[in-house]
Protein backbone atom coordinates (compact mmCIF):
# COMPACT_ATOMS: atom_id res chain seq x y z
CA UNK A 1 -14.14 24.57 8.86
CA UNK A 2 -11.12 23.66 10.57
CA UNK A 3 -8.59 21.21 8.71
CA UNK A 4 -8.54 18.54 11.52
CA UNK A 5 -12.09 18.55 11.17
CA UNK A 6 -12.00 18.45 7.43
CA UNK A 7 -9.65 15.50 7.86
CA UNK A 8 -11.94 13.74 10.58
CA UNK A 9 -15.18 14.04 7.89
CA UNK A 10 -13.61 12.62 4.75
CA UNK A 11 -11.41 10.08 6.27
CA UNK A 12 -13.79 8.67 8.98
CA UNK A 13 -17.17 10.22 9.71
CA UNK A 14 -18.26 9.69 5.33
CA UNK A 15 -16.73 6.50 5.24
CA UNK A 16 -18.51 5.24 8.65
CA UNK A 17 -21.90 6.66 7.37
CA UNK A 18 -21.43 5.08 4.45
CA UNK A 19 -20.74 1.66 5.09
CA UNK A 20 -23.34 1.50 7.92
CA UNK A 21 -25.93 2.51 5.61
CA UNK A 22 -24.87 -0.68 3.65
CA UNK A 23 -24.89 -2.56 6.75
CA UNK A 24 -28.33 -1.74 7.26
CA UNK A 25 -29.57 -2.71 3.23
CA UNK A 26 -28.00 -6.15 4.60
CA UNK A 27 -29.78 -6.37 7.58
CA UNK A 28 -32.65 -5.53 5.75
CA UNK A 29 -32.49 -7.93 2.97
CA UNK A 30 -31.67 -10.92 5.39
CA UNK A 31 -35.18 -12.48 5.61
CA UNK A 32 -35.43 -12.79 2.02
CA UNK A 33 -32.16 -13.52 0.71
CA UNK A 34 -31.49 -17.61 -0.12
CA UNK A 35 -29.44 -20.01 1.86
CA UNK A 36 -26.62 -19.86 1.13
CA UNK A 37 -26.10 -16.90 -1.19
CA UNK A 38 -23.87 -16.06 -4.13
CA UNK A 39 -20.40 -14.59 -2.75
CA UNK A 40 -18.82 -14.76 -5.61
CA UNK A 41 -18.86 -14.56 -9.47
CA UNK A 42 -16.85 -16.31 -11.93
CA UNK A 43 -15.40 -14.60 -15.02
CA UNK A 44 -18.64 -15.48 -16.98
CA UNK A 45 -20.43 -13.36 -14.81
CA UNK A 46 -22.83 -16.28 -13.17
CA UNK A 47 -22.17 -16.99 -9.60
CA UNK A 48 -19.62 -19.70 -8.69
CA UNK A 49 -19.24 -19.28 -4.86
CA UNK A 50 -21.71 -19.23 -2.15
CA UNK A 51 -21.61 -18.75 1.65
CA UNK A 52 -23.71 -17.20 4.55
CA UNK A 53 -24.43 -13.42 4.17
CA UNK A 54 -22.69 -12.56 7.43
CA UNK A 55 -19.46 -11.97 6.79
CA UNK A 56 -20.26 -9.90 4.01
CA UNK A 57 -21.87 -7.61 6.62
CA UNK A 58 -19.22 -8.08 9.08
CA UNK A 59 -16.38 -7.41 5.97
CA UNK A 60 -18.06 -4.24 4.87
CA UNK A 61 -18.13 -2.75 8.65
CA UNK A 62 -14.68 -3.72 9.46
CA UNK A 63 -12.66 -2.83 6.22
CA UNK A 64 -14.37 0.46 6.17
CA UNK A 65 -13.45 1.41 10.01
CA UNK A 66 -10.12 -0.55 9.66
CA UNK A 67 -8.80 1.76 6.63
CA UNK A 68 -10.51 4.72 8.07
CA UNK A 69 -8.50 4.58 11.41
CA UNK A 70 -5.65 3.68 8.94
CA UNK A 71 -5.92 7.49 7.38
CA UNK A 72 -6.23 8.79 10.37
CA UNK A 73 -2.84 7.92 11.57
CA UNK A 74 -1.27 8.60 8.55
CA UNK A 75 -2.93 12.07 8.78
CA UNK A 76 -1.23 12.83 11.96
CA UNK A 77 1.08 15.95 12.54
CA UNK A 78 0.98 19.62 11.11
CA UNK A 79 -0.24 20.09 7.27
CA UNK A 80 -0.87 17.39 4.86
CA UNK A 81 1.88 15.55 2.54
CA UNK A 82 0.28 14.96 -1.02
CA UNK A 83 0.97 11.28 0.24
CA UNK A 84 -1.07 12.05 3.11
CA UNK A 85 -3.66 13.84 1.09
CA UNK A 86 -4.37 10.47 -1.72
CA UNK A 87 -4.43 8.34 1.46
CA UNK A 88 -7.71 10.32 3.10
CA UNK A 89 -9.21 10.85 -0.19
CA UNK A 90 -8.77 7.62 -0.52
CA UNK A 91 -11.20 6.55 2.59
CA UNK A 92 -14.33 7.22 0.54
CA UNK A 93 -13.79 6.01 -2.33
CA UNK A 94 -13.14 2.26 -0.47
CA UNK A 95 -16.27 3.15 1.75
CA UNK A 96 -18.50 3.66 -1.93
CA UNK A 97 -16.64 1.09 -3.54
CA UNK A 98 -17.22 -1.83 -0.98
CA UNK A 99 -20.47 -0.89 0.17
CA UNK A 100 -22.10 -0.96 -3.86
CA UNK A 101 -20.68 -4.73 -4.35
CA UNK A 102 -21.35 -5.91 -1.16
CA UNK A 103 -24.54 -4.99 -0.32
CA UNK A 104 -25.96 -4.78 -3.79
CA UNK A 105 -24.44 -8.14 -4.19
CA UNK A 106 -26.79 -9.37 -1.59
CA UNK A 107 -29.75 -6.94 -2.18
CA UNK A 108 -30.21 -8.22 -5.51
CA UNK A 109 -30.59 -11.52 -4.49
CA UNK A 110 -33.45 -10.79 -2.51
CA UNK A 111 -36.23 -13.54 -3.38
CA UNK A 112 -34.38 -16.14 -5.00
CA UNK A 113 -35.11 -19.51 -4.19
CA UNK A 114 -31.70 -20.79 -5.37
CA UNK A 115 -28.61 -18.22 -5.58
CA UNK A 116 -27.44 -19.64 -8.55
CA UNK A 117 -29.57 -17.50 -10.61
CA UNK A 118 -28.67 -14.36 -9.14
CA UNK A 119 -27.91 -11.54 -12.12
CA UNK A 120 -23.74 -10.70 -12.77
CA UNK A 121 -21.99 -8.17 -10.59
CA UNK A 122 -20.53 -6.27 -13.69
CA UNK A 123 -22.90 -3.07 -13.51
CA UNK A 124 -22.19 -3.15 -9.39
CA UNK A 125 -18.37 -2.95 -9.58
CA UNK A 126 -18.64 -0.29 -12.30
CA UNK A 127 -20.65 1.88 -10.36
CA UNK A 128 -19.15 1.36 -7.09
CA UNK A 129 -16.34 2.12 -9.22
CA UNK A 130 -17.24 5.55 -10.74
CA UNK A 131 -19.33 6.24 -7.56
CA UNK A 132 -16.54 5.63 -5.35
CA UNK A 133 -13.85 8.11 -7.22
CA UNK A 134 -16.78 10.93 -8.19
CA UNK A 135 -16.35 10.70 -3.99
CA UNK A 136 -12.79 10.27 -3.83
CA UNK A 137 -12.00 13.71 -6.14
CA UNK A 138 -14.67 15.86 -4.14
CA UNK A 139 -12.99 14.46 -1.11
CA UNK A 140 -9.88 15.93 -2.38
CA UNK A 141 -10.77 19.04 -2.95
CA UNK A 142 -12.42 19.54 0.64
CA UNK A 143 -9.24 18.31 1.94
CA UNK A 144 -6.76 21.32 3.60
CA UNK A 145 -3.74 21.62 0.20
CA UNK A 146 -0.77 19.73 0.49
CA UNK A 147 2.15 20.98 2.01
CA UNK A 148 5.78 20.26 1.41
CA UNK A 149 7.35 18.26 3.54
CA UNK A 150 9.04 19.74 6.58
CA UNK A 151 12.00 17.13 6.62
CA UNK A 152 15.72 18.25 7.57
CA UNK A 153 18.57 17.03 5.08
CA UNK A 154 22.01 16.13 6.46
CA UNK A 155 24.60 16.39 3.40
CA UNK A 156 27.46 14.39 4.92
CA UNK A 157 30.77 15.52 4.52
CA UNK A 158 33.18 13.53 1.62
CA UNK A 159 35.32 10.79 2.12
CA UNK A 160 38.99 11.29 1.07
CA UNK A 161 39.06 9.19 -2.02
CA UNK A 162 42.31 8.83 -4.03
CA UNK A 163 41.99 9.28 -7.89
CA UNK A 164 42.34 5.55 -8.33
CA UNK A 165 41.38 4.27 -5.17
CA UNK A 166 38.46 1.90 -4.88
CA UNK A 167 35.37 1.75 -2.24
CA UNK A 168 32.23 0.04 -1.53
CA UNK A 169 29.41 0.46 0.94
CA UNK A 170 26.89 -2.46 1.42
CA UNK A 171 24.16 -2.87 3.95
CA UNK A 172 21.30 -4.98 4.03
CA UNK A 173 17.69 -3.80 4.84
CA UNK A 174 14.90 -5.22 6.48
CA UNK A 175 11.48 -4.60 7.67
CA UNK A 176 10.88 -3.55 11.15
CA UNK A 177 10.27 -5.92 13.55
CA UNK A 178 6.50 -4.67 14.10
CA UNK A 179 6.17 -4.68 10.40
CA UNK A 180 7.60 -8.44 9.88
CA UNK A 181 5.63 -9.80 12.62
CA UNK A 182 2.15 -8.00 11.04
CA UNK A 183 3.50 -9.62 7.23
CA UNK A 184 4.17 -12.58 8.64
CA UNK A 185 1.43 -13.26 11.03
CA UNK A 186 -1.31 -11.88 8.08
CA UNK A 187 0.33 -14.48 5.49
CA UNK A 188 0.10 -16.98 8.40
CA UNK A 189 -3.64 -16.39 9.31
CA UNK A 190 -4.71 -16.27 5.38
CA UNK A 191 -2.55 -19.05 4.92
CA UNK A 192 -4.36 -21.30 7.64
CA UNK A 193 -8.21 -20.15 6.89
CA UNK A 194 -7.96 -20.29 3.31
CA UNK A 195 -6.35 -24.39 3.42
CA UNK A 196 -8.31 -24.99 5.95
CA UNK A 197 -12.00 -23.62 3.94
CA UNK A 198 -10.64 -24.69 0.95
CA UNK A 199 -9.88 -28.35 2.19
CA UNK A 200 -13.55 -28.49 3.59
CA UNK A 201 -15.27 -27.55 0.37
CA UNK A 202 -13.17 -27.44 -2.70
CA UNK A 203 -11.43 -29.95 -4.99
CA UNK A 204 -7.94 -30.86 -4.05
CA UNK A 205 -6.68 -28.93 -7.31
CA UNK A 206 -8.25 -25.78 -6.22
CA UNK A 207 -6.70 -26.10 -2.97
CA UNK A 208 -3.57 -26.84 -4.11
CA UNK A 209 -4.08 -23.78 -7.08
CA UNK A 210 -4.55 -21.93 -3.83
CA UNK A 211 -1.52 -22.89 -1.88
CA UNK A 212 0.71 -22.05 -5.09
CA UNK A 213 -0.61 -18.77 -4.98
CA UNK A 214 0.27 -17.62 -1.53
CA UNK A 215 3.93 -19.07 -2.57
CA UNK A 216 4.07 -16.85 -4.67
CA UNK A 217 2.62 -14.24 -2.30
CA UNK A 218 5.15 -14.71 0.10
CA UNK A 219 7.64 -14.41 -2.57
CA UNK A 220 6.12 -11.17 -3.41
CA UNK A 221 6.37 -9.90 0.15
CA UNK A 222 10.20 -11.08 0.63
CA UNK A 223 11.13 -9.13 -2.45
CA UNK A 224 9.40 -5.90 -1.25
CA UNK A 225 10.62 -6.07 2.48
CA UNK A 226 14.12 -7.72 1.77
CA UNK A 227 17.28 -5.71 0.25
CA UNK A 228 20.80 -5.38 -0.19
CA UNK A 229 22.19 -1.84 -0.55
CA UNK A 230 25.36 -1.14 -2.47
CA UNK A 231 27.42 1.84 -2.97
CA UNK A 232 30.49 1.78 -5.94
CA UNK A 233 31.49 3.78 -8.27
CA UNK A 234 28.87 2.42 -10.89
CA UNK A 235 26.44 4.10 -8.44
CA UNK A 236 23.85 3.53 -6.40
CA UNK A 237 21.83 -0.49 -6.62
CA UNK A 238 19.01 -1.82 -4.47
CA UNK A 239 18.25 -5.04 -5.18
CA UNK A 240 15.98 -7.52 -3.09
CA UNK A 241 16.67 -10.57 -1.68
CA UNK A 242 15.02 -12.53 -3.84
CA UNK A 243 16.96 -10.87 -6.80
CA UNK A 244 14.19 -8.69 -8.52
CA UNK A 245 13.13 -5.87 -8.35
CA UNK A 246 16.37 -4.05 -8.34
CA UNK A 247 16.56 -0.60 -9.02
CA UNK A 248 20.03 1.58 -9.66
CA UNK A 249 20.81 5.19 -9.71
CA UNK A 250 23.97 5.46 -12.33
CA UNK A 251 27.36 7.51 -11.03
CA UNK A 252 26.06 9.85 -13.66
CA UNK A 253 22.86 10.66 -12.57
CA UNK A 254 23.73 11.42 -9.42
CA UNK A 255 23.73 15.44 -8.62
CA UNK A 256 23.45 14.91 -4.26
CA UNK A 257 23.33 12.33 -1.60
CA UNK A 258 22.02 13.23 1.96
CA UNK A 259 20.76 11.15 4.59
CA UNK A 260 16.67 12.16 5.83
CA UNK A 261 14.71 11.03 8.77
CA UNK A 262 11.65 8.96 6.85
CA UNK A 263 8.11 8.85 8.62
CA UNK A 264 7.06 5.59 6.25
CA UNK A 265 3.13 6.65 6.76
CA UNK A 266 3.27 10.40 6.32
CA UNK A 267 6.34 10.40 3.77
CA UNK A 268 5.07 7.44 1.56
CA UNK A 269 1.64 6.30 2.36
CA UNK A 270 3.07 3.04 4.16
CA UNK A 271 6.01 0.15 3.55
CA UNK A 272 7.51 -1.18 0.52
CA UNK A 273 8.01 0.04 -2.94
CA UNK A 274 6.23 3.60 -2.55
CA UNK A 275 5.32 6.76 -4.64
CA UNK A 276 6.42 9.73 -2.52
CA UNK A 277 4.59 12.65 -4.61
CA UNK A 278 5.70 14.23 -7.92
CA UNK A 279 9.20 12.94 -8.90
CA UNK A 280 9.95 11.03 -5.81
CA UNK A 281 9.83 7.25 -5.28
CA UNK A 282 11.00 4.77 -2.51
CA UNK A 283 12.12 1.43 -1.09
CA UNK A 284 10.87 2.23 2.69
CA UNK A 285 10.95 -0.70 5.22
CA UNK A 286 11.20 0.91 8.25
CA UNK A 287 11.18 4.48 9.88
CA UNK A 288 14.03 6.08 10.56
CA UNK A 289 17.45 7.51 8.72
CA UNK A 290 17.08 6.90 4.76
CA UNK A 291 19.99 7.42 1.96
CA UNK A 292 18.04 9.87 -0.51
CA UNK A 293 19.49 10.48 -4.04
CA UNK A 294 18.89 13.54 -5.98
CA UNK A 295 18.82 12.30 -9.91
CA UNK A 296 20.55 15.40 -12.16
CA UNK A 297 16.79 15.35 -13.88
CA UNK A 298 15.37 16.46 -10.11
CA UNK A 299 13.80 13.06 -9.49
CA UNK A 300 14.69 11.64 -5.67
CA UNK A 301 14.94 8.20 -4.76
CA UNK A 302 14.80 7.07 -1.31
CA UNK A 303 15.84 3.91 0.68
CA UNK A 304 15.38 3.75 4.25
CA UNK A 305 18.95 1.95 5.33
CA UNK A 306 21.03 2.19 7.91
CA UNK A 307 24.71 3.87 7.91
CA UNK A 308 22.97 6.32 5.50
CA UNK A 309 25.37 8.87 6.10
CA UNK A 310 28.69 6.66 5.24
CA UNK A 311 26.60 5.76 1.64
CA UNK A 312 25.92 9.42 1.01
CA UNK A 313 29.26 10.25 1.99
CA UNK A 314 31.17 7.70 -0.45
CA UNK A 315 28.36 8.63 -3.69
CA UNK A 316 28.97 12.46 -3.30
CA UNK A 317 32.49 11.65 -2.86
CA UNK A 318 32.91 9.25 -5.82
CA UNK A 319 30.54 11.86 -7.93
CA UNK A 320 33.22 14.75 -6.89
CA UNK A 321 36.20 12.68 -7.74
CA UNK A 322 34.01 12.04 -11.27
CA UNK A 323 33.48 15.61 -11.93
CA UNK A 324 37.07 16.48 -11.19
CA UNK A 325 38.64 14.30 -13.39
């Protein structure tokens, strides 16, 4: 079988099979399921949220399809990244996962007169669960191997640094503008649906419980999309805007800095903080030229930032000076 076919099966055709076979257990249990049915289940395991059984159906189709073409994209191009490889495996194990709760949720219901006695979800998620990576690992091993990644390394020359002579590099990174206006506008949209159903149908405190929660959300998303970049001869720090996380490479550790070209989907599996593969790890906001530090223990850390070269230049260069004195 050829590998873009291989790719095609696990990261669309299983998943889309999948989920519309759940689809169709929904359909199927909608003249006997209770209006309105349990959607959701508190931490006692009885049902404390309850809603029409559409959008369970519609959720189901349209995360399924929506990660699926997801891992398709970030499948693109010659060979598969390991990065690329746990993102198709990955399409599956969602598809398994989400259609277990959701339609079991709602298949188990079937014949209640009153929702509120409908049985705990606990055995559901488990199995979805276990179902889902049982799935996932077969997945992985029908997937083409991993490749390594084909990605040319500039090693900019040094900067002529005096023995005492002090220098800093800073720069400041942000998202891309397609990638703020998709944060931004999904906060926005979540933000406005969940007051607004909230405000309808919950207590005040739970709406307000709810509004404190995407502060901190957005909080979450300004640290992870929001840096400053800085370059002296204490090393390497990335720190967001926000003031954590912040992550530093000591002068020490430092064997080489070169400037790569970073593909955010195929390199890392997406934006923000972002495992890499074996030993590698990344702040990645955007595509484009990224600052990539070689740790003297063979571990790589990457930040996608621009003036990369002048930052490589001035580490290697204060790491030279370093070793020769």
């Amino acid at each position: 079988m050829a590998d873009r076919t291989r790719i095609l099966l696990v990261a669309a055709v299983v998943p889309a099979i999948i989920a519309l076979g759940g689809a169709l257990f929904i359909v199927l249990a909608l003249p006997d399921l209770p209006d309105p049915v349990a959607i959701h289940w508190g931490a006692s395991g009885a049902p404390n949220g309850f809603g029409p059984a559409w959008p369970s159906l519609l959720l189901l189709v349209l995360l399924v399809l929506a990660y699926s073409a997801f891992a398709l994209v970030a499948a693109r191009g010659q060979g598969l990244s390991i990065v690329q490889r746990l993102v198709v495996a990955t399409s599956p194990f969602l598809a398994v996962l989400l259609t277990v709760t959701l339609a079991g949720s709602l298949w188990m219901q079937r014949g209640l007169d009153d929702a509120a006695a409908a049985p705990g979800v606990e055995l559901l998620l488990l199995g979805g669960t276990l179902g889902g990576l049982a799935l996932g690992v077969a997945a992985w091993f029908v997937l083409p191997a991993a490749t390594p990644l084909d990605e040319t390394r500039v090693t900019p020359e040094t900067l002529p640094l005096g023995a005492t002579e002090r220098a800093v590099w800073m720069q400041r990174m942000e998202p891309s503008g397609v990638l703020a206006v998709f944060a931004v506008g999904t906060l926005a949209l979540v933000t406005v649906v969940g007051v607004v159903a909230l405000a309808l149908s919950a207590p005040l405190p739970v709406t307000l419980a709810y509004g404190a929660l995407l502060l901190v959300i957005a909080l979450l998303v300004a640290a992870t999309l929001f840096w400053r970049v800085r370059v002296t001869e204490e090393g390497l720090e990335v720190r967001s805007a926000v003031g954590i996380p912040r992550f530093s490479v000591p002068l020490a550790d430092v064997d080489a800095a070169t400037v790569v070209d970073v593909e955010p989907v195929r390199d890392f599996g997406g934006w923000g903080l972002r495992w890499g593969g074996p030993g590698r790890f990344g702040v990645v906001t955007r595509r484009g030229e990224g600052l990539e530090v070689r740790r003297r223990n063979g571990k790589v850390f990457v930040v996608t930032v621009g003036d990369a070269r002048t930052g490589a230049a001035l580490l290697n260069s204060l790491v030279a000076r370093g070793t020769m004195s």
